[in-house]
Protein backbone atom coordinates (compact mmCIF):
# COMPACT_ATOMS: atom_id res chain seq x y z
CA UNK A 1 -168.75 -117.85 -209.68
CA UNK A 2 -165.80 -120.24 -209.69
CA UNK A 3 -164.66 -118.53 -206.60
CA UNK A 4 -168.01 -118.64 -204.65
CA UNK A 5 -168.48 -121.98 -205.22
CA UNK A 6 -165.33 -123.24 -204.13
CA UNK A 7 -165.63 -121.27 -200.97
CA UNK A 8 -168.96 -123.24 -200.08
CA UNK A 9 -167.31 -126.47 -201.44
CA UNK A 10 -169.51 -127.48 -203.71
CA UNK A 11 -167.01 -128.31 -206.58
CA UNK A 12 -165.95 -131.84 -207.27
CA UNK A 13 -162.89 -132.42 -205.87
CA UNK A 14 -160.34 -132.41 -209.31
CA UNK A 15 -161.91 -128.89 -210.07
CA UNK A 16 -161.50 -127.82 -206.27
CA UNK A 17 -157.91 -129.15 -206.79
CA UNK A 18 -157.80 -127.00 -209.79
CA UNK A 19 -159.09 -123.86 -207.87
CA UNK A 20 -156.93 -124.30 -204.67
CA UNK A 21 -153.89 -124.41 -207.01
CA UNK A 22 -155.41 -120.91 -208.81
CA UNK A 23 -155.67 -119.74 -205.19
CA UNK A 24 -152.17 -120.13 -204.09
CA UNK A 25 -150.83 -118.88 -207.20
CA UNK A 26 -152.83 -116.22 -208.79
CA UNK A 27 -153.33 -113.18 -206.48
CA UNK A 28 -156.36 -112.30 -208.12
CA UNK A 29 -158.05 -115.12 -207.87
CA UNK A 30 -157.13 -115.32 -204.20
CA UNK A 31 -158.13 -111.99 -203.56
CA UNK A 32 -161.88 -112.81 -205.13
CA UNK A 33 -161.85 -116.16 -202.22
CA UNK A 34 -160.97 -114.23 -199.37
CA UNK A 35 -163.65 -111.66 -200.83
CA UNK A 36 -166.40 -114.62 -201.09
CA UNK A 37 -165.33 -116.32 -197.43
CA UNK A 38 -166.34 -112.27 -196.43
CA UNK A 39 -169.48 -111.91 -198.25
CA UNK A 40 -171.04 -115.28 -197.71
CA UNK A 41 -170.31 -115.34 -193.71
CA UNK A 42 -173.67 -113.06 -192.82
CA UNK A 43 -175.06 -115.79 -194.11
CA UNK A 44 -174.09 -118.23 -191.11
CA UNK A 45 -175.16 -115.33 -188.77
CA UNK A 46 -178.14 -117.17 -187.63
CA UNK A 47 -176.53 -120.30 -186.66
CA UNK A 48 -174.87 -120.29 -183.13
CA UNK A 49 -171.39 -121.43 -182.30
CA UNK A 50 -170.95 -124.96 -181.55
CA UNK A 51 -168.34 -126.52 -179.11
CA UNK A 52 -167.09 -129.93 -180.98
CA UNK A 53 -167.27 -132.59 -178.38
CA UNK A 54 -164.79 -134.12 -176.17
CA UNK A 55 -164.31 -136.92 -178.05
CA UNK A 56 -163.05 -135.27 -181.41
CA UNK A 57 -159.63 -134.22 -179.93
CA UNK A 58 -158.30 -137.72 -179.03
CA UNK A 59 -159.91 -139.02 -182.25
CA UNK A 60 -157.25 -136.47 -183.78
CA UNK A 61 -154.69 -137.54 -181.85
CA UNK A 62 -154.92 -141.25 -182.35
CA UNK A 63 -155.17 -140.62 -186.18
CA UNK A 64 -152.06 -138.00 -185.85
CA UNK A 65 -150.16 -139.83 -184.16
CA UNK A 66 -151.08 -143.85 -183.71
CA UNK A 67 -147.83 -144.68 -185.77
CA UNK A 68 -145.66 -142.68 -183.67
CA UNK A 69 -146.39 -144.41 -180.25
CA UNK A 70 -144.51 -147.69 -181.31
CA UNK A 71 -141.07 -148.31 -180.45
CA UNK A 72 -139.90 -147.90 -184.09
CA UNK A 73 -141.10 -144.30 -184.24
CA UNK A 74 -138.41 -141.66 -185.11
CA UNK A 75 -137.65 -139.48 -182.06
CA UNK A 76 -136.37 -136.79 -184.40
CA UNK A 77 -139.92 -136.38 -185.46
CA UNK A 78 -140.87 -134.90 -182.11
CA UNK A 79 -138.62 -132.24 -181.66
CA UNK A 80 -138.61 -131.21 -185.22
CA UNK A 81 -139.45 -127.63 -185.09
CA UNK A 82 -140.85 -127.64 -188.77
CA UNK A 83 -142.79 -130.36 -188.13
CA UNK A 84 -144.90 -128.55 -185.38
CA UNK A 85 -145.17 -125.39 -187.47
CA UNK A 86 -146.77 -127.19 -190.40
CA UNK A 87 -149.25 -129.15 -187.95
CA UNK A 88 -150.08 -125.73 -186.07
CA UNK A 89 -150.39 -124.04 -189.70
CA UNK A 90 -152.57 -127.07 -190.61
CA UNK A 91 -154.98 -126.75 -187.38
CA UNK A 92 -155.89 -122.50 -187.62
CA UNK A 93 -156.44 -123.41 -191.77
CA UNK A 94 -159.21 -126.15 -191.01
CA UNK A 95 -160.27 -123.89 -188.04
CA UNK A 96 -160.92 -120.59 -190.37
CA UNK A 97 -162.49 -122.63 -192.94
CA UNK A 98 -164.73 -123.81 -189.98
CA UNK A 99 -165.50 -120.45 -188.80
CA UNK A 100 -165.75 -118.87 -191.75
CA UNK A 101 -167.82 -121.25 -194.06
CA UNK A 102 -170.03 -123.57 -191.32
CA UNK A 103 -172.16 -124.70 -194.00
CA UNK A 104 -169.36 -126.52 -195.75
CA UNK A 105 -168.30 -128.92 -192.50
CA UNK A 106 -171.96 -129.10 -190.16
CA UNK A 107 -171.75 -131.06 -187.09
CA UNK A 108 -171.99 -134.63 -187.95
CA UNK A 109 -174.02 -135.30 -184.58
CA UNK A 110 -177.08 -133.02 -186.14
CA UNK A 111 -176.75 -134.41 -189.84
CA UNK A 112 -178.73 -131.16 -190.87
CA UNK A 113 -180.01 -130.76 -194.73
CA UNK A 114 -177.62 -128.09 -196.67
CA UNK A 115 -178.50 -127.40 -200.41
CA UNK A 116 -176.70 -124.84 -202.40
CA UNK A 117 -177.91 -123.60 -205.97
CA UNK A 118 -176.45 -121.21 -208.38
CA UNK A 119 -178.70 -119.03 -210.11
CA UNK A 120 -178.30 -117.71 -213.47
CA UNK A 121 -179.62 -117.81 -216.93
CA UNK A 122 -178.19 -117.24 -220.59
CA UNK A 123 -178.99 -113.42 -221.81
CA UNK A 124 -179.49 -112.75 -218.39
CA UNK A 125 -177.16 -110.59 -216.15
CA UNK A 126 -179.23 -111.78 -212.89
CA UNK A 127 -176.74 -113.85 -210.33
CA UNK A 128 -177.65 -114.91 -206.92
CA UNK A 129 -176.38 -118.12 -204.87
CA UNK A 130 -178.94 -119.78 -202.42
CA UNK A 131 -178.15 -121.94 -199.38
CA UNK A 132 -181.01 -124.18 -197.76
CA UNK A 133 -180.44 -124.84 -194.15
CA UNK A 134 -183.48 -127.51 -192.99
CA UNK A 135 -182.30 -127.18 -189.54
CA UNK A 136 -183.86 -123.08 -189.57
CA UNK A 137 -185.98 -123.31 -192.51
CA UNK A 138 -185.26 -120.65 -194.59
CA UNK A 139 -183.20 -119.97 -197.80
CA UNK A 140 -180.34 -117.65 -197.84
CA UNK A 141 -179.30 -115.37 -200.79
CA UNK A 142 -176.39 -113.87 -202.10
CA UNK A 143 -176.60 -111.18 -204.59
CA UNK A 144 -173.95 -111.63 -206.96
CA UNK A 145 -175.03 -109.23 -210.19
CA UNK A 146 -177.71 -107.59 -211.36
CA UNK A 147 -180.71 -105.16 -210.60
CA UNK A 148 -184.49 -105.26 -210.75
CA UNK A 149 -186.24 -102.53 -212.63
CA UNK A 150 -188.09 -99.75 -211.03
CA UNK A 151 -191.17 -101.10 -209.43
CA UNK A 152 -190.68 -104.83 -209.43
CA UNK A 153 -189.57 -107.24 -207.31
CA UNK A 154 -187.70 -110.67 -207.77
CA UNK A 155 -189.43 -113.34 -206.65
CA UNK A 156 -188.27 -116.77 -206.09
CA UNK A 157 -189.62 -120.34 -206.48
CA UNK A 158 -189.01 -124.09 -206.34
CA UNK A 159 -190.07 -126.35 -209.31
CA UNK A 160 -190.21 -130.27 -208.67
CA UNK A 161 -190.66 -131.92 -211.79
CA UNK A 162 -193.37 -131.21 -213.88
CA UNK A 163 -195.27 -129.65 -211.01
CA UNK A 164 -196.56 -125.78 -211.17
CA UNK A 165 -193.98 -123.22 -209.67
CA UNK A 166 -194.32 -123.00 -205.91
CA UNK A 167 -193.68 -119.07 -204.90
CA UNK A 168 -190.85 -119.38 -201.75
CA UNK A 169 -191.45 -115.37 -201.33
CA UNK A 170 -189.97 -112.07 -203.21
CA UNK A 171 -186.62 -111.62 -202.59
CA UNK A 172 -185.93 -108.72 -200.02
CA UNK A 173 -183.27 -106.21 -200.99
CA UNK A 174 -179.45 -106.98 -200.03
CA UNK A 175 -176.31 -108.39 -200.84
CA UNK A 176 -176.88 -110.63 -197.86
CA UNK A 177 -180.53 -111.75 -197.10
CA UNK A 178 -182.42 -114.66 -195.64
CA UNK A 179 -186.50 -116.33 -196.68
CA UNK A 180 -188.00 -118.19 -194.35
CA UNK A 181 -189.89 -121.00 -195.71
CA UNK A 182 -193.50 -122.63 -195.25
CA UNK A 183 -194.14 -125.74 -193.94
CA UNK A 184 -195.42 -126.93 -197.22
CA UNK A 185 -191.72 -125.53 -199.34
CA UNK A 186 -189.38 -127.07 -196.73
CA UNK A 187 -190.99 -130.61 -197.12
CA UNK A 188 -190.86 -130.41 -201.13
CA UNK A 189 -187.25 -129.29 -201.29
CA UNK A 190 -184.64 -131.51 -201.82
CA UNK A 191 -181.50 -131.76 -204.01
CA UNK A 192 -182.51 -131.82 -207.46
CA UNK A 193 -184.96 -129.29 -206.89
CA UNK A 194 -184.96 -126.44 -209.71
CA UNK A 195 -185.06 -122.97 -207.75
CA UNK A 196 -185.51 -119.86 -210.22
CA UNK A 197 -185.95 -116.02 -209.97
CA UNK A 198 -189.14 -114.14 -211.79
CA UNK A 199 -189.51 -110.70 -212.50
CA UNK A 200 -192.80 -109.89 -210.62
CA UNK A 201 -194.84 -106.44 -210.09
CA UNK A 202 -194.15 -105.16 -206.98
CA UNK A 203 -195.15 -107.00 -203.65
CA UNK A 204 -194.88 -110.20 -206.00
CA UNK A 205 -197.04 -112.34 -208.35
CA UNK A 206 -200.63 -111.74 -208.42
CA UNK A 207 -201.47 -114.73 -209.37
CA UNK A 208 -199.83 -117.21 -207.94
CA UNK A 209 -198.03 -117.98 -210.70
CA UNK A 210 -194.43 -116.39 -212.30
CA UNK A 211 -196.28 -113.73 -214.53
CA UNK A 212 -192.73 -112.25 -215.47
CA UNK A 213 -189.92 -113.51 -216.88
CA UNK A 214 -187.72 -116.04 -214.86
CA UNK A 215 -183.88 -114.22 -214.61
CA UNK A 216 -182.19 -116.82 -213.36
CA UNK A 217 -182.53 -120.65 -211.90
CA UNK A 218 -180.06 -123.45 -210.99
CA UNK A 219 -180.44 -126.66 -209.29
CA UNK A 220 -180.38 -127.55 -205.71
CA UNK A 221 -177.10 -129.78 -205.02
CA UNK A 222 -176.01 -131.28 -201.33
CA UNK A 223 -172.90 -129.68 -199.17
């Protein structure tokens, strides 16, 4: 879990310090990263590709290299081969995390809502993650661990407050899977939000209501 969470970038940043440092020197625990940045990318597969616009490279630029246009600058700098390695190393790392994780960096000139939850619960072995996109209104999921018994179905629902359960659907089958949302859900959610999983007949609650027993919940935080 440590490992899907800091690939959506939802840790604060001393324990995403922490986990970068893991990264770089536990195999491991980089090999369980690069396996995350894999499993949660079907998740952006709804979202199209967006061309930054022309203003962001000369933004770069001036913030790169503003000191180095005075007089005083070091010409040394310039031709320094290392230097232009570690820049163009620098530039494909913050373009694969980018590509690879979109919901971690969205365009700032669409401001979209992004929550992410973790669901779990104690005695439990039920583990998804959940990412809320406003902009497409729907809920993706993850399926991290656990099965649901022979005839019955997962369902999953939002709880604000002290407010009844509000059903968001059952959970379709999948590592990799997306819910879209009703009108009424998308305007209710917002960070701070419980979301849990119930264990519902099949085709879902009959009532209304979670009838089973809720496997797993977590809050909704902002990315």
């Amino acid at each position: 879990m440590l490992a899907a969470e800091y690939v959506l970038g939802v840790l604060p940043a001393e324990e995403r310090q922490t986990a970068g440092r893991r990264a770089d020197a536990e195999t491991e625990f980089a090999r369980l990263v690069d396996a995350w940045e894999v499993r949660l990318a079907p998740l952006a597969s709804a979202y199209p590709e967006i061309e930054p616009p022309a203003s962001v490279k000369p933004a770069i630029e001036r913030r790169l290299f503003a000191a180095g246009s005075t007089a005083s600058a070091q010409p040394g700098l310039w031709s320094s081969l290392a230097f232009w390695r570690g820049l163009a190393a620098a530039a494909v790392a913050a373009l694969a995390i980018y590509v690879a994780v979109p919901y971690v960096n969205p365009p700032v000139e669409q401001e979209p809502v992004r929550l992410v939850a973790s669901l779990a619960a104690e005695g439990s072995d039920v583990k998804y993650l959940a990412v809320y996109d406003a902009a497409h209104h729907e809920v993706g999921l993850s399926h991290v661990a656990g099965e649901r018994a022979s005839g019955r179905d997962f369902e999953l629902w939002m709880i604000e407050g002290q407010k009844p359960p509000v059903s968001m659907g059952v959970i379709p089958s999948g590592s990799s899977v997306h819910i879209a949302l009703s009108a009424e859900v998308q305007e209710k959610l917002s960070s701070g939000a419980v979301l849990a999983i119930s264990l519902e007949p099949s085709g879902g609650s009959p009532t209304g209501q979670p009838t089973g027993p809720v496997v797993a919940a977590g809050d909704l935080k902002s990315i």
